[in-house]
N, C-alpha and C. Protein backbone atom coordinates (compact mmCIF):
# COMPACT_ATOMS: atom_id res chain seq x y z
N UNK A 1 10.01 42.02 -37.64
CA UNK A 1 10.63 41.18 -38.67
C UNK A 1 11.15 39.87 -38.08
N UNK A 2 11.92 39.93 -37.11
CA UNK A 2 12.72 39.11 -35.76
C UNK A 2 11.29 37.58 -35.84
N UNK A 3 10.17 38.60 -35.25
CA UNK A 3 9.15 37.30 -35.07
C UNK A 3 8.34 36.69 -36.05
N UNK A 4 8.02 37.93 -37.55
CA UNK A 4 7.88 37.09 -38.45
C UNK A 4 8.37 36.41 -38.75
N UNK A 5 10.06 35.88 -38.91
CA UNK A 5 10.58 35.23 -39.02
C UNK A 5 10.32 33.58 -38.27
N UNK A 6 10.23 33.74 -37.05
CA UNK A 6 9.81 32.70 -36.23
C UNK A 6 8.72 32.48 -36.77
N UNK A 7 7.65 32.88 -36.91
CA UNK A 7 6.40 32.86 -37.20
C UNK A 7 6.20 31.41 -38.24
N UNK A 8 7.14 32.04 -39.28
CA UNK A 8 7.21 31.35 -40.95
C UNK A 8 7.67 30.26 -40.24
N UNK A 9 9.09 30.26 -39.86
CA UNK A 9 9.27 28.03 -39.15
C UNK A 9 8.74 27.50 -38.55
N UNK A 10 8.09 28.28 -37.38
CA UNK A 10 7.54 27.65 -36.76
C UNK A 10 6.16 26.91 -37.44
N UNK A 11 5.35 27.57 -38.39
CA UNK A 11 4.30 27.20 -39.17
C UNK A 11 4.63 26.11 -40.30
N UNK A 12 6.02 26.23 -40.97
CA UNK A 12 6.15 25.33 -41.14
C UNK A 12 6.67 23.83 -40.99
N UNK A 13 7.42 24.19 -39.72
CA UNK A 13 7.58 22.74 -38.82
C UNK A 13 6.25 22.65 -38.40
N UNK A 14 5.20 22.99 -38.21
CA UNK A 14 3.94 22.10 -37.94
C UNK A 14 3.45 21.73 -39.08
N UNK A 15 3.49 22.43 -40.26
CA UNK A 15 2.84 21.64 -41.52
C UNK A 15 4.06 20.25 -41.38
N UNK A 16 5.15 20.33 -42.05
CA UNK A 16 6.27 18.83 -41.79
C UNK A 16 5.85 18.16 -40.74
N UNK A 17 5.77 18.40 -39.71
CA UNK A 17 5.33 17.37 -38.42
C UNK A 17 3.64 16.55 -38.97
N UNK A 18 2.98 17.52 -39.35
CA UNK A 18 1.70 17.23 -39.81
C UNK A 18 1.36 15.83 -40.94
N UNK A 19 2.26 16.64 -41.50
CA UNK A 19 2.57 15.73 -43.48
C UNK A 19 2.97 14.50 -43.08
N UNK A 20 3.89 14.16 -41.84
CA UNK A 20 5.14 13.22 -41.96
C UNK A 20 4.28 12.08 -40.83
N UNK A 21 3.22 12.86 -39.82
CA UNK A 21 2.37 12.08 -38.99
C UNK A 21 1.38 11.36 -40.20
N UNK A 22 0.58 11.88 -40.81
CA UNK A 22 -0.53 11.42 -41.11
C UNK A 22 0.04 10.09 -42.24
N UNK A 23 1.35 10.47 -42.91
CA UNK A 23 1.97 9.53 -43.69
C UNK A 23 1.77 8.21 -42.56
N UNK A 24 2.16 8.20 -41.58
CA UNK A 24 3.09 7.28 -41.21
C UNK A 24 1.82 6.40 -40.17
N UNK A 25 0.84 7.22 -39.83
CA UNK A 25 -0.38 6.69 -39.28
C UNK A 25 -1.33 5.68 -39.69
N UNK A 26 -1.05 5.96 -41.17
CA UNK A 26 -1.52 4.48 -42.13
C UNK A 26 -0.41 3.81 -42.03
N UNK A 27 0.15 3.19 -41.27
CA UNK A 27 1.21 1.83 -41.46
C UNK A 27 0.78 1.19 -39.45
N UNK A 28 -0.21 0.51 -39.29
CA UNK A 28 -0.50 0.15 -38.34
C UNK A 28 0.80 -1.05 -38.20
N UNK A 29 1.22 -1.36 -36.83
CA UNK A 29 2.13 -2.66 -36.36
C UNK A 29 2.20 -2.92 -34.94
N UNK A 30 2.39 -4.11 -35.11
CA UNK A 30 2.03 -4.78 -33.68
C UNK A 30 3.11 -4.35 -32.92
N UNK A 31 3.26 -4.19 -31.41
CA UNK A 31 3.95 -3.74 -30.77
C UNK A 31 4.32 -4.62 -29.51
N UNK A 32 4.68 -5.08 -28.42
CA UNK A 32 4.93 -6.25 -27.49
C UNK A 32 2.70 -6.89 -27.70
N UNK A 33 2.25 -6.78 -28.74
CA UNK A 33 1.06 -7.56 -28.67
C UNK A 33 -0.13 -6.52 -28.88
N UNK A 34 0.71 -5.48 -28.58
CA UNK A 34 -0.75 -4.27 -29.10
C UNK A 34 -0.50 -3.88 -30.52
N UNK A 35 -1.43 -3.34 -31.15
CA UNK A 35 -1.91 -2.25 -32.10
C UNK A 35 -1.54 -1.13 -32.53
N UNK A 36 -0.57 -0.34 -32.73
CA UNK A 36 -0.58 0.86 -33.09
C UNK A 36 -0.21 1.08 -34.07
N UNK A 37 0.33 2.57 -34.34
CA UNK A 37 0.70 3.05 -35.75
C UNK A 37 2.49 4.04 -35.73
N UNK A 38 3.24 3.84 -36.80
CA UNK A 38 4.33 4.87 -36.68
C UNK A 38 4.23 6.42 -35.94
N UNK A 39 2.60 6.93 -36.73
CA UNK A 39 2.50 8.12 -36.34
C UNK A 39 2.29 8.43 -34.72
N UNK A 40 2.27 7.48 -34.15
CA UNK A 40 2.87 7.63 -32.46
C UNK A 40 4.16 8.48 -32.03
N UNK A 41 4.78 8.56 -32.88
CA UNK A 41 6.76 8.14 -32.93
C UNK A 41 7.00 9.73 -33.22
N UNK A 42 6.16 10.04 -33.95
CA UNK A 42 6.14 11.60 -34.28
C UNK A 42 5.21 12.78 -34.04
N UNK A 43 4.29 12.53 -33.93
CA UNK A 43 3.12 13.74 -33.47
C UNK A 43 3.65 14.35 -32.41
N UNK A 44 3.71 13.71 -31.40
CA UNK A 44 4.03 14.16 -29.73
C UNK A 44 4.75 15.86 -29.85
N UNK A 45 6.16 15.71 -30.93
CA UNK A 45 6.79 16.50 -30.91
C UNK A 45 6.24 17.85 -31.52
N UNK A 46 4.82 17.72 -31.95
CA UNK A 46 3.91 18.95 -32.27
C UNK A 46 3.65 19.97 -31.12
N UNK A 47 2.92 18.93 -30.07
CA UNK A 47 2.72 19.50 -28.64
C UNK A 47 3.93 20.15 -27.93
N UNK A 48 4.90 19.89 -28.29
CA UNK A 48 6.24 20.55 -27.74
C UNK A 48 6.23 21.62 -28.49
N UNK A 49 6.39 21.13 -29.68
CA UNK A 49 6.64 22.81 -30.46
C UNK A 49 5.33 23.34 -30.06
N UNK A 50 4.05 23.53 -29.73
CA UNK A 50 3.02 24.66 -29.35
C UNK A 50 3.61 24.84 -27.86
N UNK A 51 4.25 24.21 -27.21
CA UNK A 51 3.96 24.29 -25.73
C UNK A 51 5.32 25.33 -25.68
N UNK A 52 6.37 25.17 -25.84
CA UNK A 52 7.70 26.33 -26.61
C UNK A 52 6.92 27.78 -27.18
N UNK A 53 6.25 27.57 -27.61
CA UNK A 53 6.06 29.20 -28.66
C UNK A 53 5.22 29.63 -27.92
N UNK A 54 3.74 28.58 -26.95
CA UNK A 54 3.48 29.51 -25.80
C UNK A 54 4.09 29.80 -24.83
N UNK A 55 5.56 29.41 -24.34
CA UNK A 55 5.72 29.71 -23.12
C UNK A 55 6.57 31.01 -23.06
N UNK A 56 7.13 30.89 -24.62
CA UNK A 56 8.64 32.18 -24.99
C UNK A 56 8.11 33.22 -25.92
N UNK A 57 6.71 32.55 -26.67
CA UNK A 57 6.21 33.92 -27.70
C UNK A 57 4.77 34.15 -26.78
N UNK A 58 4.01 33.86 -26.36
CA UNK A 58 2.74 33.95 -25.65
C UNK A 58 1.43 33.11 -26.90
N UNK A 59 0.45 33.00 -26.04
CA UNK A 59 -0.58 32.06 -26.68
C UNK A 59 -1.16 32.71 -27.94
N UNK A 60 -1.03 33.92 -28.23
CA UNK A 60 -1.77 34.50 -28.91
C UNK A 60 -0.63 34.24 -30.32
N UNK A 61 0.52 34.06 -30.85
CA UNK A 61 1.47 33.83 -31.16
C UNK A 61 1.18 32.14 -31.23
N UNK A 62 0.74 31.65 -30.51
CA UNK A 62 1.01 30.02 -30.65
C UNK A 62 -0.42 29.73 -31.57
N UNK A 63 -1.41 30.69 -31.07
CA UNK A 63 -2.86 30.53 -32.04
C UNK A 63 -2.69 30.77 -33.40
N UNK A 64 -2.11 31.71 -33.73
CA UNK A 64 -1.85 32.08 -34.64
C UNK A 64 -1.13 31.41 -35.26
N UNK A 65 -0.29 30.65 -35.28
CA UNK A 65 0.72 29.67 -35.60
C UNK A 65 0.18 28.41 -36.22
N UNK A 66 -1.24 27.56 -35.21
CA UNK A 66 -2.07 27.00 -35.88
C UNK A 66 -3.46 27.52 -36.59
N UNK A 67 -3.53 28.16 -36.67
CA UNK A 67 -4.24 29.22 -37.77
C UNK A 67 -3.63 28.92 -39.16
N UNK A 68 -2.44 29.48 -39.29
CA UNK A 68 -1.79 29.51 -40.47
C UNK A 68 -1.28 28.49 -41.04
N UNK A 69 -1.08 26.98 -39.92
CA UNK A 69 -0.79 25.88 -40.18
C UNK A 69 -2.00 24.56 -40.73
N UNK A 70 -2.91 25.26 -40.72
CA UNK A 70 -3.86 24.23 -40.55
C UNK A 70 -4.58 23.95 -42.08
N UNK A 71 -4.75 24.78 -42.39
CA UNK A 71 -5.33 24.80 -44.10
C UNK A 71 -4.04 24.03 -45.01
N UNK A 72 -2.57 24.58 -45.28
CA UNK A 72 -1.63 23.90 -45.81
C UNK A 72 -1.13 22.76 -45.43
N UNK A 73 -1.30 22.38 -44.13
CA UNK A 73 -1.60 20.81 -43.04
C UNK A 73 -2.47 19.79 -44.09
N UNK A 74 -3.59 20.55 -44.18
CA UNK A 74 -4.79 19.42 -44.73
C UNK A 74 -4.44 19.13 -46.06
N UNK A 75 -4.38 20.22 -46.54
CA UNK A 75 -3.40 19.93 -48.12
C UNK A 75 -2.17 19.02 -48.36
N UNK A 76 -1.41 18.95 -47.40
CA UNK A 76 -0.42 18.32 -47.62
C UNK A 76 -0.90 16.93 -47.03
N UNK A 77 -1.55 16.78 -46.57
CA UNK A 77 -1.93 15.63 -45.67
C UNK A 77 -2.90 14.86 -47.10
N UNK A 78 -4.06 15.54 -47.28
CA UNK A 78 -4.47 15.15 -48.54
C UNK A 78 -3.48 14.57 -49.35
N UNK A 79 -2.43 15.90 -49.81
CA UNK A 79 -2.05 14.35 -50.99
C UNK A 79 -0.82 13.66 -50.85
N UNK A 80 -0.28 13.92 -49.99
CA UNK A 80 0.80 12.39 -49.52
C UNK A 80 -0.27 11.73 -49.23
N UNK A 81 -1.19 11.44 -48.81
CA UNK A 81 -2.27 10.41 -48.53
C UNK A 81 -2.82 9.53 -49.94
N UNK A 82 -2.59 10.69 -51.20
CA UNK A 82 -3.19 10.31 -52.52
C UNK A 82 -1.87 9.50 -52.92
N UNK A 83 -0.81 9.98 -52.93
CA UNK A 83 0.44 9.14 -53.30
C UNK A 83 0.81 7.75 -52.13
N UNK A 84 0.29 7.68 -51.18
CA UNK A 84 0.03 6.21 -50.73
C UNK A 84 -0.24 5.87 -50.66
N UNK A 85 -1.78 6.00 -51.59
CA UNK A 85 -2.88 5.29 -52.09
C UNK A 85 -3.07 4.78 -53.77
N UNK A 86 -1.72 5.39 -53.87
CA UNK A 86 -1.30 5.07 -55.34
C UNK A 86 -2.39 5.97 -56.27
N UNK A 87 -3.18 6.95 -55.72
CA UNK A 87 -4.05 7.67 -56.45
C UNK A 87 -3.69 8.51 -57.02
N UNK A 88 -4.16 8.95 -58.73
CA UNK A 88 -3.48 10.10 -58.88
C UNK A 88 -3.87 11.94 -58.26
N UNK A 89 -2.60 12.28 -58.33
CA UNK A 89 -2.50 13.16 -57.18
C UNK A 89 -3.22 14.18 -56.66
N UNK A 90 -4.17 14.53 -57.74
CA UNK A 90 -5.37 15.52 -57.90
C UNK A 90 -7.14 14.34 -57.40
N UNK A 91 -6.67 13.46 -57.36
CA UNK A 91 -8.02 12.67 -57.49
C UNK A 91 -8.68 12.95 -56.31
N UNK A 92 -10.15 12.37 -56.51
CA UNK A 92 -11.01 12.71 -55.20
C UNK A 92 -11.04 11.07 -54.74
N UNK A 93 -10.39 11.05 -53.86
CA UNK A 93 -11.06 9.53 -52.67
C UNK A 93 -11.36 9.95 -51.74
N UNK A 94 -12.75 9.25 -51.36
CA UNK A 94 -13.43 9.74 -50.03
C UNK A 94 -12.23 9.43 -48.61
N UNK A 95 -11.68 8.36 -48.76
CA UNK A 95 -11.32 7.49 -47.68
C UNK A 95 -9.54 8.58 -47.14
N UNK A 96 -9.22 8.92 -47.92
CA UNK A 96 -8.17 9.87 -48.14
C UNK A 96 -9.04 11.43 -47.94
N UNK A 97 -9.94 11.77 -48.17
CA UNK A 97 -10.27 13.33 -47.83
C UNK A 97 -10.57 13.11 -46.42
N UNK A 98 -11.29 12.00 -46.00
CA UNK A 98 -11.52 11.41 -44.63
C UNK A 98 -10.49 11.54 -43.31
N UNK A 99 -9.17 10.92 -44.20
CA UNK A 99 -7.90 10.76 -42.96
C UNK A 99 -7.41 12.43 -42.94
N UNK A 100 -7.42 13.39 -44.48
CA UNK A 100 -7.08 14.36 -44.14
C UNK A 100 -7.76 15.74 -43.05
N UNK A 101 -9.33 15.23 -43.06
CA UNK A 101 -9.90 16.20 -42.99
C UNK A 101 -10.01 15.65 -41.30
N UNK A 102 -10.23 14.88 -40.90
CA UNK A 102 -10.13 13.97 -39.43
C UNK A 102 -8.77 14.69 -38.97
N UNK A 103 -7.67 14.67 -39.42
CA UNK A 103 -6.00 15.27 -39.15
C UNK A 103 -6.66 17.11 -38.50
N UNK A 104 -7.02 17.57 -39.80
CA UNK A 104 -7.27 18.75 -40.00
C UNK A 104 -8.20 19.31 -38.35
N UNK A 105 -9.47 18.31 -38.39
CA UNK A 105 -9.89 18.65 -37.20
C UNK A 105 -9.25 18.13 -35.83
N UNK A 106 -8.77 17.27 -35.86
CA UNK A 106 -8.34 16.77 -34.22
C UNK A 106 -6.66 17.82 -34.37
N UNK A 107 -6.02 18.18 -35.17
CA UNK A 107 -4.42 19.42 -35.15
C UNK A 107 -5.37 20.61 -34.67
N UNK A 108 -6.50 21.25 -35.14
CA UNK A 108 -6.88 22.29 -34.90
C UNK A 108 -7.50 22.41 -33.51
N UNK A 109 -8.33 21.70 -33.02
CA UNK A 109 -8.98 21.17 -31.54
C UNK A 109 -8.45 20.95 -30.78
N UNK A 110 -7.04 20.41 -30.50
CA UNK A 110 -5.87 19.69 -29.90
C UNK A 110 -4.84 20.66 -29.54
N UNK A 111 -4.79 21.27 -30.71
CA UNK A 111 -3.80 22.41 -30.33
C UNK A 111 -3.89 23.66 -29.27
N UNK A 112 -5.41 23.68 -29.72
CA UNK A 112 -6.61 25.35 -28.92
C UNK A 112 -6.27 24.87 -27.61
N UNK A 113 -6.54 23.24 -27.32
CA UNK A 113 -6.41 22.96 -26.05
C UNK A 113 -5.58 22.92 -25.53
N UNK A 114 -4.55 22.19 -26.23
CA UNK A 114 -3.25 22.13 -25.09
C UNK A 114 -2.63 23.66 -25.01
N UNK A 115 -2.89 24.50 -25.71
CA UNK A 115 -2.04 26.27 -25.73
C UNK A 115 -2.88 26.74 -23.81
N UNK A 116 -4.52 26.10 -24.34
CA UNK A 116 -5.01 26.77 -22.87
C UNK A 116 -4.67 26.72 -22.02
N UNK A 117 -4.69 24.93 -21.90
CA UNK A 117 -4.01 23.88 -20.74
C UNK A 117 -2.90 24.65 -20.13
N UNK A 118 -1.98 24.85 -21.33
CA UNK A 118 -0.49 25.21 -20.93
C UNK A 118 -1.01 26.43 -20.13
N UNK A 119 -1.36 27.24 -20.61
CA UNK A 119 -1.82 28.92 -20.53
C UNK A 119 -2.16 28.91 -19.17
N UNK A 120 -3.05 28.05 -18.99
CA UNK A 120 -3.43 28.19 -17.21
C UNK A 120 -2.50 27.87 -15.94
N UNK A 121 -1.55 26.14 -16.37
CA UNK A 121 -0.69 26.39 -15.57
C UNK A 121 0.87 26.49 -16.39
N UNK A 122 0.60 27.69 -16.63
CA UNK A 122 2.18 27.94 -16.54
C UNK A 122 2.88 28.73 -15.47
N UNK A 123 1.88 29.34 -14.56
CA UNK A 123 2.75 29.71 -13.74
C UNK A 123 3.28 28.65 -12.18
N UNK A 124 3.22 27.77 -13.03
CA UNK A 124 3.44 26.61 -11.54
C UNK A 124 4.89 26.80 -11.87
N UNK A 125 5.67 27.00 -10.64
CA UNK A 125 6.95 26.99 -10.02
C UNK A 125 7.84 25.80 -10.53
N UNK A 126 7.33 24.83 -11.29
CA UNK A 126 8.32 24.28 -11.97
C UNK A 126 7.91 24.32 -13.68
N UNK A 127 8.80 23.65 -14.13
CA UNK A 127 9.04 24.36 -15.66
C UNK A 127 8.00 23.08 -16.37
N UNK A 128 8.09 22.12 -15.85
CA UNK A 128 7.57 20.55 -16.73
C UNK A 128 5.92 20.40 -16.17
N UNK A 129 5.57 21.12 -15.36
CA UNK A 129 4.43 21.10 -14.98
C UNK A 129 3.34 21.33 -16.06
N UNK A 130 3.33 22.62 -16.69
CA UNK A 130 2.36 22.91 -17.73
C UNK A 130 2.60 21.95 -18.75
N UNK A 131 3.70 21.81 -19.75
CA UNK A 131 3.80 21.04 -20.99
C UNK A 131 3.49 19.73 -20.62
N UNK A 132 3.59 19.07 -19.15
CA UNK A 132 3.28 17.50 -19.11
C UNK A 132 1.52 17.57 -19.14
N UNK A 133 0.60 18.14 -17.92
CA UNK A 133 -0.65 18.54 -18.36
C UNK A 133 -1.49 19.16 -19.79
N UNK A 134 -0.37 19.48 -20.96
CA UNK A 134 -1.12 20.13 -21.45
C UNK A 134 -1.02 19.26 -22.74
N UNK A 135 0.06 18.29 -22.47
CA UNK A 135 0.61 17.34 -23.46
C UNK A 135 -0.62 15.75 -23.11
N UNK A 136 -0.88 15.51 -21.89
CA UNK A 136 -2.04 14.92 -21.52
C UNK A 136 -3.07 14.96 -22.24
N UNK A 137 -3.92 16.40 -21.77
CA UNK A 137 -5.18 17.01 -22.41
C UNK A 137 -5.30 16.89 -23.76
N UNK A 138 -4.04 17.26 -24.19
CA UNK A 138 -3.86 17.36 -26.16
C UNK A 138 -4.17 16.41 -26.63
N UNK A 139 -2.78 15.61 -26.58
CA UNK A 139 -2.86 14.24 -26.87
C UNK A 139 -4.41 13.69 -27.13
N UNK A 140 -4.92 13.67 -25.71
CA UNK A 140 -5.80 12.75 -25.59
C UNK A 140 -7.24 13.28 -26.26
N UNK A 141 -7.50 14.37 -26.63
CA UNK A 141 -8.55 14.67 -27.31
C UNK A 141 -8.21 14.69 -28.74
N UNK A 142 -6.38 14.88 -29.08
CA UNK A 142 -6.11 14.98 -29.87
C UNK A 142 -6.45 13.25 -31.28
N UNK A 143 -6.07 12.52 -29.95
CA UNK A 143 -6.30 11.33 -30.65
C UNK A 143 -7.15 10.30 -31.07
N UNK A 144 -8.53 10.20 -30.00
CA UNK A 144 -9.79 9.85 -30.73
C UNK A 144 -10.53 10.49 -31.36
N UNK A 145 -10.23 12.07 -31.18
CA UNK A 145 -10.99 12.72 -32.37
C UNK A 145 -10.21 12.22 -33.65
N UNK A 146 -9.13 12.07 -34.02
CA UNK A 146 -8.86 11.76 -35.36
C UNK A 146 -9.06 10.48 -35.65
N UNK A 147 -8.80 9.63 -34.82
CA UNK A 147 -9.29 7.83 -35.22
C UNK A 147 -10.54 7.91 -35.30
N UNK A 148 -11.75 8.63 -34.72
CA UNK A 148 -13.00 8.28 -34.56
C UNK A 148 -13.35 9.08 -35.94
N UNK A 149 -13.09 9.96 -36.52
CA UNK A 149 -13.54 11.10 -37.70
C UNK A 149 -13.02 9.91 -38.68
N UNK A 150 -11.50 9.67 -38.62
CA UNK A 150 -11.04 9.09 -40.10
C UNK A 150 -11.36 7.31 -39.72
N UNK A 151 -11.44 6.85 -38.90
CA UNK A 151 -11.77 5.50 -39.49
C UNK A 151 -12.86 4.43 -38.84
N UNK A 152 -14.18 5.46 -38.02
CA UNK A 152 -15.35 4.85 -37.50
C UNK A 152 -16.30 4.29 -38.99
N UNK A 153 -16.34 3.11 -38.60
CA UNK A 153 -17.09 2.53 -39.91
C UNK A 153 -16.59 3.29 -41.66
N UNK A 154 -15.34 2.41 -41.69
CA UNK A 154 -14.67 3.55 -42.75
C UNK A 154 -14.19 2.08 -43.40
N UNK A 155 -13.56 2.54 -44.86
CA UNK A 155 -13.65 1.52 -46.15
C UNK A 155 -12.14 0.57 -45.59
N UNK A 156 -11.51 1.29 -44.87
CA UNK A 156 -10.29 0.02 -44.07
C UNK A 156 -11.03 -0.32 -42.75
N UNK A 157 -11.22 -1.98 -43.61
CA UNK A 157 -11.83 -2.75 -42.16
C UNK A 157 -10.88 -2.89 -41.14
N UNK A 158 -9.75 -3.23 -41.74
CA UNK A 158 -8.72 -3.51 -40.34
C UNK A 158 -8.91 -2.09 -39.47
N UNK A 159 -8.95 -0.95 -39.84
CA UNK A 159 -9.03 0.19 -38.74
C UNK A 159 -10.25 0.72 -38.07
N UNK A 160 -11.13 0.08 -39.26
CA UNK A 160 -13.22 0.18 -39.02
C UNK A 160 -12.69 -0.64 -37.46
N UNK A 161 -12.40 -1.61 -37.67
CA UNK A 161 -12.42 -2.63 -36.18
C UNK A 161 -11.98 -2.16 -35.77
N UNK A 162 -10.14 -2.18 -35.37
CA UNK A 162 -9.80 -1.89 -34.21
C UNK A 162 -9.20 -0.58 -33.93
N UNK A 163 -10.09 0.55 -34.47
CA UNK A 163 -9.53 2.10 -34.26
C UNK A 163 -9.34 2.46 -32.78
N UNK A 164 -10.39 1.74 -32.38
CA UNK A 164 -10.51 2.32 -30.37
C UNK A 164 -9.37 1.78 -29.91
N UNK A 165 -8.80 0.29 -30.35
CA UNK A 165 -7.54 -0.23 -29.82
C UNK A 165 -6.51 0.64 -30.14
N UNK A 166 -6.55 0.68 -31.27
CA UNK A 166 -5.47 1.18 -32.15
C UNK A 166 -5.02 3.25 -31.04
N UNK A 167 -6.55 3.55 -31.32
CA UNK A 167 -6.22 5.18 -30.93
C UNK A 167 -5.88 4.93 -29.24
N UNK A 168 -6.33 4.05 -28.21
CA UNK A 168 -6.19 3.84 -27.09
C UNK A 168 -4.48 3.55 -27.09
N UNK A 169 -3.43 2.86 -27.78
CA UNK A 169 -2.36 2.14 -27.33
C UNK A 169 -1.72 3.89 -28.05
N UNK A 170 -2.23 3.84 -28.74
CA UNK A 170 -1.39 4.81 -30.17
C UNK A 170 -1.01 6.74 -28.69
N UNK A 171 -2.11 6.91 -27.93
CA UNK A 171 -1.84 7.43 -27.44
C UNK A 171 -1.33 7.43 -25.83
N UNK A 172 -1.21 6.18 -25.59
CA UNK A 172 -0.43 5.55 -24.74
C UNK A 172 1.00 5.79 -24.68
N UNK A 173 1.41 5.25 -26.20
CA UNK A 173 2.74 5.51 -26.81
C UNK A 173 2.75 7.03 -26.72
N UNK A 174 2.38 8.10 -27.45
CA UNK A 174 2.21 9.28 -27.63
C UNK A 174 3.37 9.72 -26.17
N UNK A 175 2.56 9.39 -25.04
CA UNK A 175 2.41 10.07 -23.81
C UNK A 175 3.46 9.97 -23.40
N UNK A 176 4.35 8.33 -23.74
CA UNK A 176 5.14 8.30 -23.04
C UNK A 176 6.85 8.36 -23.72
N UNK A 177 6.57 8.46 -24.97
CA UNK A 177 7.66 9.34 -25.72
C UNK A 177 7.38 10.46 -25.53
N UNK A 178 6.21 11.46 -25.34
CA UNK A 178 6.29 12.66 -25.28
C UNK A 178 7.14 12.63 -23.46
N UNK A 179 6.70 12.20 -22.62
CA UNK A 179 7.37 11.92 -21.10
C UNK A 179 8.61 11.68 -21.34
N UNK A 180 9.14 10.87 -21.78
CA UNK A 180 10.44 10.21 -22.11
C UNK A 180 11.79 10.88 -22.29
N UNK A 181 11.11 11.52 -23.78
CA UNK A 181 12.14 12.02 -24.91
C UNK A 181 11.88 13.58 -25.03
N UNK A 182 10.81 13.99 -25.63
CA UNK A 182 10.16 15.13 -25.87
C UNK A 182 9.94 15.82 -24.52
N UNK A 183 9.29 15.28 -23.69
CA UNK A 183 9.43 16.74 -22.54
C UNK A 183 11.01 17.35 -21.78
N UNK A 184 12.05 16.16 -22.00
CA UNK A 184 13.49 16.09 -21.55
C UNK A 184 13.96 17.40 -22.61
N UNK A 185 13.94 17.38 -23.71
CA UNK A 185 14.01 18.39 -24.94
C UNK A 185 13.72 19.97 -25.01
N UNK A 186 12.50 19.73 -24.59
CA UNK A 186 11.63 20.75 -23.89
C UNK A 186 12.23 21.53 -23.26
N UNK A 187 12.60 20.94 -22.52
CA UNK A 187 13.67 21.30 -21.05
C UNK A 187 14.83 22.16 -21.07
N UNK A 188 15.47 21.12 -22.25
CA UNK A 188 16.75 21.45 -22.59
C UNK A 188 16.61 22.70 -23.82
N UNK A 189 16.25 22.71 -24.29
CA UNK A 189 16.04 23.76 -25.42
C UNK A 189 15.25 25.27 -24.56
N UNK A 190 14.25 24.85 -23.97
CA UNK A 190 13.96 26.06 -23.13
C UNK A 190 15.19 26.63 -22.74
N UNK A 191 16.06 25.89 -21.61
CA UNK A 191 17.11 26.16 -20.69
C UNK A 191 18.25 27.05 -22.13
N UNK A 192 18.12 26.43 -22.95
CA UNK A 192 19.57 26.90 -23.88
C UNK A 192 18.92 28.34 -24.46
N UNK A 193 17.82 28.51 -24.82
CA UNK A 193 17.38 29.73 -25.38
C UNK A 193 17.15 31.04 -24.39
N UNK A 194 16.92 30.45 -23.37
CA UNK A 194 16.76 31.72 -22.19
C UNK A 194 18.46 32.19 -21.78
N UNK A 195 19.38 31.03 -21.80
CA UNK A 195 20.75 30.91 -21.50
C UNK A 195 21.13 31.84 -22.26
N UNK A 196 21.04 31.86 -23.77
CA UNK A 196 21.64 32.61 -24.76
C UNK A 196 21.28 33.93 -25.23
N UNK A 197 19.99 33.94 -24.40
CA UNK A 197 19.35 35.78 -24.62
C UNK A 197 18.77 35.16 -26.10
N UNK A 198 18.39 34.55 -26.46
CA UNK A 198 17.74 34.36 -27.78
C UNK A 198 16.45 35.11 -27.62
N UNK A 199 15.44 35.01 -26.62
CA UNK A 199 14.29 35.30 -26.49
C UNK A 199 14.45 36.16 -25.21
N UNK A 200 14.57 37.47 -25.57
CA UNK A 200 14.68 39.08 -24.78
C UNK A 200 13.33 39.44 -24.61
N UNK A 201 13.30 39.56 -23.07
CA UNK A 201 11.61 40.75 -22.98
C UNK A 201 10.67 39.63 -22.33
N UNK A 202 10.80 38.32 -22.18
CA UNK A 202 9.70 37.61 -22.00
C UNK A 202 10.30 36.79 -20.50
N UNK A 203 9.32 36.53 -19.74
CA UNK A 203 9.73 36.52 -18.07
C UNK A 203 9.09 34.69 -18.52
N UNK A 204 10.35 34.14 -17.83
CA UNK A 204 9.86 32.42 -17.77
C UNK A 204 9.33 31.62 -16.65
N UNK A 205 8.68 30.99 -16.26
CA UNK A 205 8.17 30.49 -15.06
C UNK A 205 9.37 29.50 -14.69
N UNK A 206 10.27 28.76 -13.93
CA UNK A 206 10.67 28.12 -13.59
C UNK A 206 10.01 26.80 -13.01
């Protein structure tokens, strides 16, 4: 009951993380001269939450997690996408099933990987080792698969052009808020949950 419980937030903090990225990924802005998008600012913290549930629930638990997240992901991604396209909310636009279904595949592909990534080194003797490699790997497949699916020769010219810029800086940023902010978090939230006996039975790598 204990882990169904986890199960249910955790699935749905990745749908919210999901919904609130793909919103914010259509608002491209210039940055000291580059290209990117809001949804930089927020994704990262996805890879934390998978890299957490594999290290304290195990991978099979973190698969499962995007399993169950990924179908209500695309849905929600779909139509906040229709409401900032001013479309009504049931409608079919290609260019909007495009950004959702691009989301849908690079969350599902991205995730498998970084759980492995993590999976292989987690037993390295320090704690930031796996989530920084696995936050790398993710990221980075995570993010031209979705610029290249949702906006290679696609009906927004500004992103038809500069998606490669755009997904190149966009996960630049990614990396280094996830480095920054998000792996410091990581850290700290690991450290407080093992501290508090929250998560009994499961041996942590240091």
């Amino acid at each position: 009951m204990l882990i169904s419980g986890k199960r249910t937030y955790l699935t749905l903090a990745h749908i919210a993380i999901i919904a609130l990225s793909n919103t914010l990924v259509q608002y491209p802005f210039a940055l000291v001269g580059f290209k990117t998008t809001w949804g930089a600012f927020s994704y990262p913290l996805i890879f934390i939450l998978t890299d957490l549930t594999t290290r304290l629930l195990g991978q099979k638990m973190a698969r499962k997690i995007v399993y169950y997240a990924m179908v209500p992901g695309l849905v929600c991604s779909y139509l906040i996408a229709n409401i900032d396209a001013q479309n009504p909310l049931l409608s079919y636009n290609p260019m909007v099933l495009r950004i959702a279904f691009a989301s849908f595949l690079a969350y599902v592909l991205g995730q498998l990987l970084d759980i492995a990534v993590f999976q292989k080194f987690r037993v390295q003797p320090k704690w930031w080792v796996a989530p920084s490699i696995a936050n790398i790997f993710g990221n980075f497949f995570d993010t031209y698969c979705f610029f290249y699916v949702a906006f290679f020769h696609s009906t927004n010219s500004f992103l038809s052009t500069h998606w490669v810029e755009i997904a190149t800086v966009d996960l630049v940023f990614k990396l280094l808020i996830s480095m920054v902010s998000f792996l410091p978090l990581y850290g700290f939230i690991l450290k407080l949950l093992l501290q508090n006996n929250t998560i009994k039975g499961i041996t942590v790598s240091h």
